[in-house]
Every structure is written in C-alpha cells, then in structure tokens.
Protein backbone atom coordinates (compact mmCIF):
# COMPACT_ATOMS: atom_id res chain seq x y z
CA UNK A 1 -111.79 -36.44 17.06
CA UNK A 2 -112.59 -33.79 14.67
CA UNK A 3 -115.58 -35.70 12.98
CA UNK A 4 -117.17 -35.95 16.70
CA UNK A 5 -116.68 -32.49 17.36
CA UNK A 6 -118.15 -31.44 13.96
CA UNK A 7 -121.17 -34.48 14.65
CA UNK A 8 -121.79 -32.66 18.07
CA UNK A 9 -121.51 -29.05 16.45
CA UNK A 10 -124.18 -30.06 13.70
CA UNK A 11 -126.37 -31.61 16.99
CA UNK A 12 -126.12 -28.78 18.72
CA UNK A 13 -127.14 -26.48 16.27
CA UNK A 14 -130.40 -28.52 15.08
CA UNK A 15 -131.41 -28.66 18.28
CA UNK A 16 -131.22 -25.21 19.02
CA UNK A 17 -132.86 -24.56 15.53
CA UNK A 18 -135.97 -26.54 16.35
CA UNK A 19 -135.90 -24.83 19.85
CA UNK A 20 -135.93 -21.67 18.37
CA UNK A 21 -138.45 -22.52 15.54
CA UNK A 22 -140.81 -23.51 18.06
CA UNK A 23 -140.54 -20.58 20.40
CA UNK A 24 -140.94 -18.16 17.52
CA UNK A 25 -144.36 -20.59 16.33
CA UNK A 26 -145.81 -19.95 20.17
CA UNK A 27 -144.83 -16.03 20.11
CA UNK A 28 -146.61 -15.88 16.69
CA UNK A 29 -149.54 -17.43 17.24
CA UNK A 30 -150.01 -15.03 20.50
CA UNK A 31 -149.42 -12.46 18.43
CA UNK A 32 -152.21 -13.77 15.75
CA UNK A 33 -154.48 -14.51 18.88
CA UNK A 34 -154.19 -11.06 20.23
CA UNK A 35 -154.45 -9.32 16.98
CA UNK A 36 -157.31 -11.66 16.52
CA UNK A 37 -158.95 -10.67 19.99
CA UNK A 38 -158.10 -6.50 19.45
CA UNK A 39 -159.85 -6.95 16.02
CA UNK A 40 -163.71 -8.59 17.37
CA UNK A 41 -163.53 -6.22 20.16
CA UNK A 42 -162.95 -2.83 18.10
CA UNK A 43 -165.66 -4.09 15.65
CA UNK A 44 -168.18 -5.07 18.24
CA UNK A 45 -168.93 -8.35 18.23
CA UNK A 46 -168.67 -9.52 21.01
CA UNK A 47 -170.27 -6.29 23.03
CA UNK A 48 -173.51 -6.23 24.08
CA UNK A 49 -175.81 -3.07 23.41
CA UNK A 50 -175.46 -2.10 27.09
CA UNK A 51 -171.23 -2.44 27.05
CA UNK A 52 -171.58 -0.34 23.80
CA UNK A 53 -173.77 2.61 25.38
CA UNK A 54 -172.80 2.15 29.01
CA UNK A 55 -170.03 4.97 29.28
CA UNK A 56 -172.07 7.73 27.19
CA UNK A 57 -175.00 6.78 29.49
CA UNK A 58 -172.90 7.04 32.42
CA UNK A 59 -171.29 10.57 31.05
CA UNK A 60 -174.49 11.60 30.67
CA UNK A 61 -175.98 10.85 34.07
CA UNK A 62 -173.21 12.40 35.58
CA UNK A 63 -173.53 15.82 33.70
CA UNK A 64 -177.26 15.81 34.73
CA UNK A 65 -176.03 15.24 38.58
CA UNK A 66 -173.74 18.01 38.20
CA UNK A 67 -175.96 20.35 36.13
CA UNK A 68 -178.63 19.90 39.47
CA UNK A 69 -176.27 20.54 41.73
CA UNK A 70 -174.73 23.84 40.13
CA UNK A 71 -179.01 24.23 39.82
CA UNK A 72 -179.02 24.21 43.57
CA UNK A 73 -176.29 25.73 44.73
CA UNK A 74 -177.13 28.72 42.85
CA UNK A 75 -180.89 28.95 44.51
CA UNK A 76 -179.53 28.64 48.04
C-alpha cells in the first residue's frame, strides 16, 4: 500500500511539474513576444512617415484653427 501511494505521489507531482513547466514556457514567450512587439514599435520600424508625423501635424492644424478663430472673434 505504501509503495502505491508513494508511485501515485511521484505521478502526481511530474505531472503537475510538466503542467507547470509548460504554462510558465507559454507566459514567457508572451512576454518575449510583447517585449519584442513594444521594442519595433518605439524604434520605428514598422511606422510609416505619415503615423510618425500624423499627431504633430494634427496639433498643428488645430492651433492654426484656433489661432483664426481667436483672429476672428477679436475683429467682430
């Protein structure tokens, strides 16, 4: 009796070790992919000119809308 329970004990626990093992693999390759991912898109690479310029452009437009309208307002 006590060999089974010590053959079932040392099952149990492998199989939870390799369940464990391979849960930890799959949250550290997300991990890698995602650090992978932050790092091409803070240098760059994978932006086109426009995503690159498109918020200063838009900043800018919109200071030039306001600047008219403060430009109006004042001549009326």
């Amino acid at each position: 009796m006590r060999d089974e329970l010590d053959q079932r004990e040392d099952k149990v626990t492998e199989r939870l070790t390799r369940r464990f093992q391979g849960a930890l693999q799959a949250a550290e390759q997300t991990a890698d992919d995602q650090f992978k991912k932050l790092r091409t898109y803070i240098e760059g690479s994978e932006q086109s000119v426009w995503e690159g310029y498109r918020g200063p452009i838009v900043l800018g437009i919109g200071v030039m809308v306001g600047l008219a309208a403060d430009i109006l307002s004042s001549l009326s």
